[in-house]
C-alpha atoms as a PDB file:
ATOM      1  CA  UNK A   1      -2.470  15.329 -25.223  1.00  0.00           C
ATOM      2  CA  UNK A   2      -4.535  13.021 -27.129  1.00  0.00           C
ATOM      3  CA  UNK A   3      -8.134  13.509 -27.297  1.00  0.00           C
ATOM      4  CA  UNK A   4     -11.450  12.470 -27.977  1.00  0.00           C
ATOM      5  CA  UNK A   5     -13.377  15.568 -27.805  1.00  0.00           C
ATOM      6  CA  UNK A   6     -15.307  16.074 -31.592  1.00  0.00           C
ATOM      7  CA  UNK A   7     -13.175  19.829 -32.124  1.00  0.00           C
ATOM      8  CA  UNK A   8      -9.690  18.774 -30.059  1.00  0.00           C
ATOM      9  CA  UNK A   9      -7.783  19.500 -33.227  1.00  0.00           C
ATOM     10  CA  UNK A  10      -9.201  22.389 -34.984  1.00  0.00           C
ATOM     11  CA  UNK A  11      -8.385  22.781 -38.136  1.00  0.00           C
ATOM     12  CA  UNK A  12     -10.061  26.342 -38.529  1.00  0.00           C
ATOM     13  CA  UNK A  13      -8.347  28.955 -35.656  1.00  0.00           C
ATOM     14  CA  UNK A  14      -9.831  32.236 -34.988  1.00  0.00           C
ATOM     15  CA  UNK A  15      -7.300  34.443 -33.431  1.00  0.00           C
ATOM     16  CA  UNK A  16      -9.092  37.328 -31.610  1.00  0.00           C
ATOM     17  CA  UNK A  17      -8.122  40.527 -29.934  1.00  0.00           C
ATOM     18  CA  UNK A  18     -10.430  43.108 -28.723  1.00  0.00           C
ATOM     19  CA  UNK A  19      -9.678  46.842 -27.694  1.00  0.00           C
ATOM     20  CA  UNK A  20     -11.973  47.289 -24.600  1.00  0.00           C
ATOM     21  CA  UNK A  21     -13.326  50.165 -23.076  1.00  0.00           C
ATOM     22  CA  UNK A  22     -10.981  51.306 -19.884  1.00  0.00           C
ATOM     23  CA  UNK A  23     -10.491  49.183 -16.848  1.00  0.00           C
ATOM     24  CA  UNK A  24     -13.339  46.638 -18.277  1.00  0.00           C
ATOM     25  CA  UNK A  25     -11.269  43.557 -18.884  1.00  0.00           C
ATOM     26  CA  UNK A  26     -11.977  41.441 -15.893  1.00  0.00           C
ATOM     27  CA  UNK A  27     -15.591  42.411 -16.094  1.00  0.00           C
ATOM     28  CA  UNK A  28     -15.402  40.640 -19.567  1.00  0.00           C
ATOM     29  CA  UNK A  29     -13.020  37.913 -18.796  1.00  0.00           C
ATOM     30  CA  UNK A  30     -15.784  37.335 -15.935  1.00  0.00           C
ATOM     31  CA  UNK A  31     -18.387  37.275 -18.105  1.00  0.00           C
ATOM     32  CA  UNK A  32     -16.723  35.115 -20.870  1.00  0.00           C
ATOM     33  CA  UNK A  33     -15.803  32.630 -18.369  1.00  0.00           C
ATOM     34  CA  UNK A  34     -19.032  31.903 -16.811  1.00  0.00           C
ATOM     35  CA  UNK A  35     -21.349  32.142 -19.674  1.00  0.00           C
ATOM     36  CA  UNK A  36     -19.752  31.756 -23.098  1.00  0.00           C
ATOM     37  CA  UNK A  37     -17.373  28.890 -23.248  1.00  0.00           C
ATOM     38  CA  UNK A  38     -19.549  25.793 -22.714  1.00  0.00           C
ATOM     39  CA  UNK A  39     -22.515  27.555 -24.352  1.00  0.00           C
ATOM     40  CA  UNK A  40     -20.042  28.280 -27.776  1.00  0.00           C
ATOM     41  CA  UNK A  41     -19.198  24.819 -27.625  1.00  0.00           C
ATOM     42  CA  UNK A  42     -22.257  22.814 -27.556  1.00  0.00           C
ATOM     43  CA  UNK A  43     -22.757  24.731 -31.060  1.00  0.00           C
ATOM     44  CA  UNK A  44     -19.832  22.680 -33.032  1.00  0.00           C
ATOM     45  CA  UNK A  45     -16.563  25.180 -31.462  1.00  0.00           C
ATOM     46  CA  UNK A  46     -13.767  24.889 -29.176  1.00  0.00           C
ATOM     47  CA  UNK A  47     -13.044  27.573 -27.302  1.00  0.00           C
ATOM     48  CA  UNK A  48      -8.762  27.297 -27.250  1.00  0.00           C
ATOM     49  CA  UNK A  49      -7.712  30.064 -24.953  1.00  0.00           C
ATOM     50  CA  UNK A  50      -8.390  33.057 -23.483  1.00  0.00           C
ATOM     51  CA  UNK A  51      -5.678  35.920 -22.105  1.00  0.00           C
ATOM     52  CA  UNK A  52      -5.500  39.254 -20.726  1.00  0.00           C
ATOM     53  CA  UNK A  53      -2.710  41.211 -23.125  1.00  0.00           C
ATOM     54  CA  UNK A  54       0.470  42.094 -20.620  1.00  0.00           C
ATOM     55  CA  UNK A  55       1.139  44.853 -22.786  1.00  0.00           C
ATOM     56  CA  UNK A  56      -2.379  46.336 -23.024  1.00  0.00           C
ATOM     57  CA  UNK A  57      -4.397  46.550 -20.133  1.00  0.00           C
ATOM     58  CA  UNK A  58      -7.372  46.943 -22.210  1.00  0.00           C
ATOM     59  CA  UNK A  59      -7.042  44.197 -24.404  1.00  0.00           C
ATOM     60  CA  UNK A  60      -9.063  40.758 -24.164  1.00  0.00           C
ATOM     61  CA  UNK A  61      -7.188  38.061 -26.805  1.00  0.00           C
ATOM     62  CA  UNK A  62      -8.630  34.834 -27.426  1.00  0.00           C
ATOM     63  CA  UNK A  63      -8.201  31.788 -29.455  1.00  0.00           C
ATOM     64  CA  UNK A  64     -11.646  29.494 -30.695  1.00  0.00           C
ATOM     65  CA  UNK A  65     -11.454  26.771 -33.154  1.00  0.00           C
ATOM     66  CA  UNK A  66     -13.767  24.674 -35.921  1.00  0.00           C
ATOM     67  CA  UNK A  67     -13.345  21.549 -37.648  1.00  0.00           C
ATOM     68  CA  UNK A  68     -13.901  23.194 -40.877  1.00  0.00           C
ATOM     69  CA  UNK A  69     -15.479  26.351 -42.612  1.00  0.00           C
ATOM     70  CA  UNK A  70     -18.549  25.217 -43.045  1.00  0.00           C
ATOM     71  CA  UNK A  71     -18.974  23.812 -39.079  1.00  0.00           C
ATOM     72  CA  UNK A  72     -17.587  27.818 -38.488  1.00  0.00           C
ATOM     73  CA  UNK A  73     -20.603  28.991 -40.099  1.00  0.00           C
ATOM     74  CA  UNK A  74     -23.074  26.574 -38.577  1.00  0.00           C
ATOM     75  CA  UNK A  75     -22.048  27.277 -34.867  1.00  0.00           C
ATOM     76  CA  UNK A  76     -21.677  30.710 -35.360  1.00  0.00           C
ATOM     77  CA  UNK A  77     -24.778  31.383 -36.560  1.00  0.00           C
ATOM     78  CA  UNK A  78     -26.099  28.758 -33.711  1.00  0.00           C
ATOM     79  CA  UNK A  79     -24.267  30.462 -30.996  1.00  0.00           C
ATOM     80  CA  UNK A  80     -24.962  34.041 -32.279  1.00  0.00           C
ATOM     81  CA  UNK A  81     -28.724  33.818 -33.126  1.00  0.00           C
ATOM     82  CA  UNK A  82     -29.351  32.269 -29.739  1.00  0.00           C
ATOM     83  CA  UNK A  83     -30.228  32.810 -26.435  1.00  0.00           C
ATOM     84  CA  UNK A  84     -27.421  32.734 -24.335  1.00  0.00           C
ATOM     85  CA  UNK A  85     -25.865  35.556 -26.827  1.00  0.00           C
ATOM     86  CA  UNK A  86     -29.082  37.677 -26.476  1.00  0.00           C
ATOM     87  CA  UNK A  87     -28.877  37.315 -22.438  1.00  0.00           C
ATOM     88  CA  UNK A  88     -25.774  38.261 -22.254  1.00  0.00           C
ATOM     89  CA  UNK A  89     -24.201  40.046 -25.725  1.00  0.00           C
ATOM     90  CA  UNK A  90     -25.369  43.178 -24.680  1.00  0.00           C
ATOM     91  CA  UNK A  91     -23.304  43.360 -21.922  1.00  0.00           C
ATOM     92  CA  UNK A  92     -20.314  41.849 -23.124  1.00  0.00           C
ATOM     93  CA  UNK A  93     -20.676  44.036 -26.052  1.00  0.00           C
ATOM     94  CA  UNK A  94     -20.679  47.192 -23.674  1.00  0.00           C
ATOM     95  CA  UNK A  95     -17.156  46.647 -22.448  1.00  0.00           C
ATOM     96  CA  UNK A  96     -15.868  46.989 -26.455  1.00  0.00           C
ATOM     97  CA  UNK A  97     -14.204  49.712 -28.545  1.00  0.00           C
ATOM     98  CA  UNK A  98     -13.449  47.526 -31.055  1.00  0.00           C
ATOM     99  CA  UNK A  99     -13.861  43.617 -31.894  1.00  0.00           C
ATOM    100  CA  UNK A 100     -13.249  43.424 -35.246  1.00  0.00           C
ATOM    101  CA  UNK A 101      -9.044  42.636 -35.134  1.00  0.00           C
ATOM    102  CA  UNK A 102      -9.418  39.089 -36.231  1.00  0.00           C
ATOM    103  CA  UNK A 103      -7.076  36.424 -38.331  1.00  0.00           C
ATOM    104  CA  UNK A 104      -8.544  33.507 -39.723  1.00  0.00           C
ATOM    105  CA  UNK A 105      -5.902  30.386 -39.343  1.00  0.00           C
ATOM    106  CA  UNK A 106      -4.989  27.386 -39.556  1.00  0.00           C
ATOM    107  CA  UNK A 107      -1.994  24.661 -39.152  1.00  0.00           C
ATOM    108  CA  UNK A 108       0.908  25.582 -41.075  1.00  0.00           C
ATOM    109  CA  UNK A 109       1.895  22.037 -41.291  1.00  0.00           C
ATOM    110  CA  UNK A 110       0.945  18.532 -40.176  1.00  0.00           C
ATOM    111  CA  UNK A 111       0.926  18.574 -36.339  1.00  0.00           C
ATOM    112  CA  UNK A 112       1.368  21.803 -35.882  1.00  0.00           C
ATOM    113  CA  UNK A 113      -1.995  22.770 -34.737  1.00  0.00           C
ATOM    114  CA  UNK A 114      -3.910  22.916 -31.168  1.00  0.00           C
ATOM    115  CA  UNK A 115      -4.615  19.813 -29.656  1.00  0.00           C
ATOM    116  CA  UNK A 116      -6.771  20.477 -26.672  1.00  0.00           C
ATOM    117  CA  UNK A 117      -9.182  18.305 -24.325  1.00  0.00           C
ATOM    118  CA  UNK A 118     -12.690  20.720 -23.436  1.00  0.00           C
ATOM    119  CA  UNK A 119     -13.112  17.725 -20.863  1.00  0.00           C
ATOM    120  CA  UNK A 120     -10.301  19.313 -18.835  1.00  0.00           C
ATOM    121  CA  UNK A 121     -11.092  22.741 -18.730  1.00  0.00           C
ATOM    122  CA  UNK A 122     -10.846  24.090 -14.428  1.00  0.00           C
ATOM    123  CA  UNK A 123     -14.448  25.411 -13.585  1.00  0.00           C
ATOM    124  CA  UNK A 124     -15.385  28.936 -13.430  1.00  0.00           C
ATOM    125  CA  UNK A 125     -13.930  31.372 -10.490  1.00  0.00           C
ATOM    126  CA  UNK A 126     -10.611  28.338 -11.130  1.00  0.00           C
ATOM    127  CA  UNK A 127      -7.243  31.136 -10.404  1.00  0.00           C
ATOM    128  CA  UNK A 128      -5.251  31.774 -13.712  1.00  0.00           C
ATOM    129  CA  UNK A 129      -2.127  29.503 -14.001  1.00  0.00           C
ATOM    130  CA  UNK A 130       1.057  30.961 -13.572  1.00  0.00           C
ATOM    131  CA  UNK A 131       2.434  30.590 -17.030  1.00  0.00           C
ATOM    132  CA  UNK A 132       3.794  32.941 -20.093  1.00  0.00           C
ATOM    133  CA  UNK A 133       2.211  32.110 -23.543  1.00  0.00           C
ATOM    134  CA  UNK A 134       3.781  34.528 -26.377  1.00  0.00           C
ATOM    135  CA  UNK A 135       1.909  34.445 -29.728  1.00  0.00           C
ATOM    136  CA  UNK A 136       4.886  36.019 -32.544  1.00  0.00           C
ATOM    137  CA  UNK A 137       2.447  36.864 -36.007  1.00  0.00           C
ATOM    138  CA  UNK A 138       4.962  37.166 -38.976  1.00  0.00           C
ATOM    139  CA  UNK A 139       3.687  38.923 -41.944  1.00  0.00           C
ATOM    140  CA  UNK A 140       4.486  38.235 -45.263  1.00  0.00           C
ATOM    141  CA  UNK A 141       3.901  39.961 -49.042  1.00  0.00           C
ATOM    142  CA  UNK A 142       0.140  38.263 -49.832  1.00  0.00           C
ATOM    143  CA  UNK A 143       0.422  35.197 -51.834  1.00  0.00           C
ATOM    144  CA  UNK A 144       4.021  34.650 -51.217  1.00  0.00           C
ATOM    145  CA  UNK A 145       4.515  31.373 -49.737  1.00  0.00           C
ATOM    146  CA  UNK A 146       8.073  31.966 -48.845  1.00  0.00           C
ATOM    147  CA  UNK A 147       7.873  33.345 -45.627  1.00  0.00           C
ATOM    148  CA  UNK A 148       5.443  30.502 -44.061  1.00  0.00           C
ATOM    149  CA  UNK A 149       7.826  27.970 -45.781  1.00  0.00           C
ATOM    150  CA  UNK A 150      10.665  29.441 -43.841  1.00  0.00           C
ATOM    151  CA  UNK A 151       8.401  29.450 -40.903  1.00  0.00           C
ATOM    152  CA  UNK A 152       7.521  25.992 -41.181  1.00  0.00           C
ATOM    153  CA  UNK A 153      11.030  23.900 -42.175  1.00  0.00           C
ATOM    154  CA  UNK A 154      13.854  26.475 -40.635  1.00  0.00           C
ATOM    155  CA  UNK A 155      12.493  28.165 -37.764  1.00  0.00           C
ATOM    156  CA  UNK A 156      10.133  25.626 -36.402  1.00  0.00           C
ATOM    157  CA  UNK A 157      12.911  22.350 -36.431  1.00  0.00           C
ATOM    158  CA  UNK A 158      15.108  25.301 -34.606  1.00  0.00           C
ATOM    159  CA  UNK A 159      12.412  25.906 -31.821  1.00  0.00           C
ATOM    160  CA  UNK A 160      12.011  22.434 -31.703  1.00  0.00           C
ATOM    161  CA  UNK A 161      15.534  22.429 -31.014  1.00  0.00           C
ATOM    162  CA  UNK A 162      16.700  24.596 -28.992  1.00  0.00           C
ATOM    163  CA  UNK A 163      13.510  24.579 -26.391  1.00  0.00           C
ATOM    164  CA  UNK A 164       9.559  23.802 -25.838  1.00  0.00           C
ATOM    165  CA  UNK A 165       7.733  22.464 -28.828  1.00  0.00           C
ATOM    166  CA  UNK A 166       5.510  25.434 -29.408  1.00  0.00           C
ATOM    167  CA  UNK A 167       1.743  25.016 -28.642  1.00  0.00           C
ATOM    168  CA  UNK A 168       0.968  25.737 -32.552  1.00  0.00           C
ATOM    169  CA  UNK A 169       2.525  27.189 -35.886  1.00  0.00           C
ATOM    170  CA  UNK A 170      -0.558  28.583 -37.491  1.00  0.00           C
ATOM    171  CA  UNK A 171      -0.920  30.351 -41.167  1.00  0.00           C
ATOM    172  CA  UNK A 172      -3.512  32.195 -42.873  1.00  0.00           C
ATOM    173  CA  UNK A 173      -6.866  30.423 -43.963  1.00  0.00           C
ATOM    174  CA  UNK A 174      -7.408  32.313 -47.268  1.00  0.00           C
ATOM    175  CA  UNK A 175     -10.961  30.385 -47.466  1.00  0.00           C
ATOM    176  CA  UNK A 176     -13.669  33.652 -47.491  1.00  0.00           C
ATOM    177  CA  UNK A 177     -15.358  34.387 -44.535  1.00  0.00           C
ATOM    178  CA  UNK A 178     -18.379  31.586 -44.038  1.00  0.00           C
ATOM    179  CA  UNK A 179     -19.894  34.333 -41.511  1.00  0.00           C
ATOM    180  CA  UNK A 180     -19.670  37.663 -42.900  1.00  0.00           C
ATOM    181  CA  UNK A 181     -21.297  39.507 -39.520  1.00  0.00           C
ATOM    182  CA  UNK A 182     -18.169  38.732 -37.722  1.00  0.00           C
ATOM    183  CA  UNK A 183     -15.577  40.380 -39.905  1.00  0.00           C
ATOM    184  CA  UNK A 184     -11.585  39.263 -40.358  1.00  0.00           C
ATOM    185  CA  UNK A 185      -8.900  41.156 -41.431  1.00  0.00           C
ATOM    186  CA  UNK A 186      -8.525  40.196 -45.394  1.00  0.00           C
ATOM    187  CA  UNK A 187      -5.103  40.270 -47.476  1.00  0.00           C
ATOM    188  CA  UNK A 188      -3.407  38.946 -44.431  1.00  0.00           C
ATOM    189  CA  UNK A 189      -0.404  36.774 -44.887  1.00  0.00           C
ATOM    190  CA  UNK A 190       0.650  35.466 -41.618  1.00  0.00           C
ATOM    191  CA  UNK A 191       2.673  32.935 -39.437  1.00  0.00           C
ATOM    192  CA  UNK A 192       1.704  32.630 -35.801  1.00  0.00           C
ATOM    193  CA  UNK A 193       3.854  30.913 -33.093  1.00  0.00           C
ATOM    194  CA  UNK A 194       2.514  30.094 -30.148  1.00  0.00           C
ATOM    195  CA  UNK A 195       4.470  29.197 -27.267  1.00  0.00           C
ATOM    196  CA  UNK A 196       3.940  28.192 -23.651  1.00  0.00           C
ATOM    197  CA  UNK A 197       6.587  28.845 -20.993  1.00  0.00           C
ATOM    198  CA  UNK A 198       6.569  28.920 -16.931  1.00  0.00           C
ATOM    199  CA  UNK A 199       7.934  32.377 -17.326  1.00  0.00           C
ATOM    200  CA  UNK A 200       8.622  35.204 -19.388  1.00  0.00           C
ATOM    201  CA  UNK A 201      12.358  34.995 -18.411  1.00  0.00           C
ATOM    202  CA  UNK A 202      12.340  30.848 -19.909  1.00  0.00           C
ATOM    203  CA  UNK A 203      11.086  32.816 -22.880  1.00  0.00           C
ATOM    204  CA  UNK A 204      13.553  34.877 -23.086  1.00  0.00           C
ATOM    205  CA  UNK A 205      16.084  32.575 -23.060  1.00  0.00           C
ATOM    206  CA  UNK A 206      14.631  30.296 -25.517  1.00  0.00           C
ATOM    207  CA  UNK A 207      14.990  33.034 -27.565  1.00  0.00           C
ATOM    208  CA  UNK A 208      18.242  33.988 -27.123  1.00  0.00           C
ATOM    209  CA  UNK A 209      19.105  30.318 -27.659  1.00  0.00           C
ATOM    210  CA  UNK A 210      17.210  30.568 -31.287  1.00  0.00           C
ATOM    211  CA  UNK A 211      19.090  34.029 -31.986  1.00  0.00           C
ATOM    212  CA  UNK A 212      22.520  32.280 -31.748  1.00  0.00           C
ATOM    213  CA  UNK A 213      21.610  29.072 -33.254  1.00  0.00           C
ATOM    214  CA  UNK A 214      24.226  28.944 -36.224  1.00  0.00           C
ATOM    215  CA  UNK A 215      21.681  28.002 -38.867  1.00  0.00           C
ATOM    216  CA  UNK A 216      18.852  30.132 -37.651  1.00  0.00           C
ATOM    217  CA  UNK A 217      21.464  33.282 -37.204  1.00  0.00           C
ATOM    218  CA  UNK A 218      23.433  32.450 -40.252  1.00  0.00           C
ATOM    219  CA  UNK A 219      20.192  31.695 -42.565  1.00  0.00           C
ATOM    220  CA  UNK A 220      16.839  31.228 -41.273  1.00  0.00           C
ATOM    221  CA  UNK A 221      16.575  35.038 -39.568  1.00  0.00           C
ATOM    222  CA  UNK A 222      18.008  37.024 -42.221  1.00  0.00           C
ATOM    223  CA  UNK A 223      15.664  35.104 -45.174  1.00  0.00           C
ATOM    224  CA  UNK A 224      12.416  35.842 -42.558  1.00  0.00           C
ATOM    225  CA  UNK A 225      13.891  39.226 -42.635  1.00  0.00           C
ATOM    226  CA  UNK A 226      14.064  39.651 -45.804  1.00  0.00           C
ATOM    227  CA  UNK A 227      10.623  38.343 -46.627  1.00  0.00           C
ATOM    228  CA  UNK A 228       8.628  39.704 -44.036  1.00  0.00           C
ATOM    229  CA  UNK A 229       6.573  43.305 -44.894  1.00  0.00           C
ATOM    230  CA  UNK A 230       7.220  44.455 -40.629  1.00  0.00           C
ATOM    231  CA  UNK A 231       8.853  43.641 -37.953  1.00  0.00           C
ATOM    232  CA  UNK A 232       7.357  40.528 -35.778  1.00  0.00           C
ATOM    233  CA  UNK A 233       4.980  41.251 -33.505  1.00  0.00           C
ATOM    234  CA  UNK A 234       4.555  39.476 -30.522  1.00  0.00           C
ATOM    235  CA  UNK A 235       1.584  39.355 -28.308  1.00  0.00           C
ATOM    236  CA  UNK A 236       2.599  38.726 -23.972  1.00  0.00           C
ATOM    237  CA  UNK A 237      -0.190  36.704 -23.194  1.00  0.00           C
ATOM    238  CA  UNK A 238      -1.530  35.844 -19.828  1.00  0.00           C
ATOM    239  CA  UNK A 239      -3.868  32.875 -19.368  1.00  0.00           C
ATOM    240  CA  UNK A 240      -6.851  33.565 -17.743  1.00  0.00           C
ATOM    241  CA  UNK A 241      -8.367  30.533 -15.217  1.00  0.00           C
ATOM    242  CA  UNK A 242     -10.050  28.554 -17.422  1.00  0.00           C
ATOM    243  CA  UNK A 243      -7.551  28.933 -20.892  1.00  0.00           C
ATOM    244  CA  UNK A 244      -6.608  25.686 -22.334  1.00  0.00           C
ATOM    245  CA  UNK A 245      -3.670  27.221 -23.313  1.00  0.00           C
ATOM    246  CA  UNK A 246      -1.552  27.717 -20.714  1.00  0.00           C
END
């Protein structure tokens, strides 16, 4: 929906996922919720979504956005070198293995990013919405452009198509890292879909729909397969209460 929040279309995405220490995701998620989301965003950020993994139990993935590189590096550093993140990094570092699985993004095309509205976000404690979000991340050969192209004008007019207009089509940002304590994963070559459904079984058919789709079985599946460098991998994503993607 249209808005007029100063980061409601990011065009910087940070797509996070972090391997927690057993059974300490809703202690996190608890956390997060109450005491990092409007504190990241009075820094210059948007913080897009946040999900407990279906297929992991002990995985936290989240989505935060910037208008730019340099505003990344600016509210980082603000947010990070502050005090809400001394109060409380500690502990929200203490539920972590590992934090570092991180792809820099951004749209692949023009209106294909996030458009979100902070303004609406449900409160703390607010129940998680019953809704599916699946995030596919299709890897290409670095510095190919072939696979993102086929991403962006055969498989996206085809999702279009045949169901929901996916949240966002996201690529890699290949700018170098403005904030170098927070590392990202590096030679990455990626396409992300993101798409919102009431429930897993709507994404399923969706799917199925795309599968048989003449030109996406006849041509745009077997090119992705032949460019891609693994299999996609798709993320089962459940929204937690106060996600804006949902």
């Amino acid at each position: 929906m249209p808005t007029t929040d100063p980061v409601g279309r990011p065009a910087v995405i940070e797509l996070r996922q972090y391997t927690l220490r057993p059974g300490r995701r809703d202690e996190l998620i608890e956390l997060f919720d109450r005491e990092f989301v409007e504190t990241q965003e009075e820094t210059g950020m948007v913080v897009l979504g946040q999900f407990r993994d279906l297929d992991e139990p002990d995985r936290f993935v989240w989505l935060r956005g910037f208008r730019d590189m340099e505003t990344r590096r600016d509210a980082l550093g603000a947010f990070y070198g502050g005090p809400v993140w001394a109060k409380h990094g500690p502990q929200a570092n203490a539920t972590m293995i590992d934090s570092d699985d991180v792809l820099l993004l951004r749209p692949l095309a023009d209106g294909s990013g996030l458009t979100v509205s902070p303004s609406a976000r449900p409160p703390a404690g607010a129940p998680a919405p019953d809704r599916f979000v699946a995030a596919t991340v299709w890897s290409f050969p670095p510095a190919s452009d072939q696979g993102p192209a086929l991403v962006r004008d055969g498989l996206l007019p085809v999702l279009r198509e045949t169901g929901p207009t996916p949240l966002a089509v996201l690529t890699t940002e290949t700018a170098p890292n403005t904030f170098p304590r927070l590392p990202v994963r590096t030679g990455e070559n990626v396409a992300v879909v993101i798409g919102s459904y009431p429930t897993e079984d709507a994404c399923r058919r969706h799917l199925a729909d795309v599968d048989t789709h003449p030109r996406a079985r006849n041509e745009i599946l077997p090119a992705l397969e032949r460019e891609q460098t693994a299999a996609p991998r798709v993320l089962r994503l459940a929204p937690t209460g106060r996600s804006l993607l949902s």
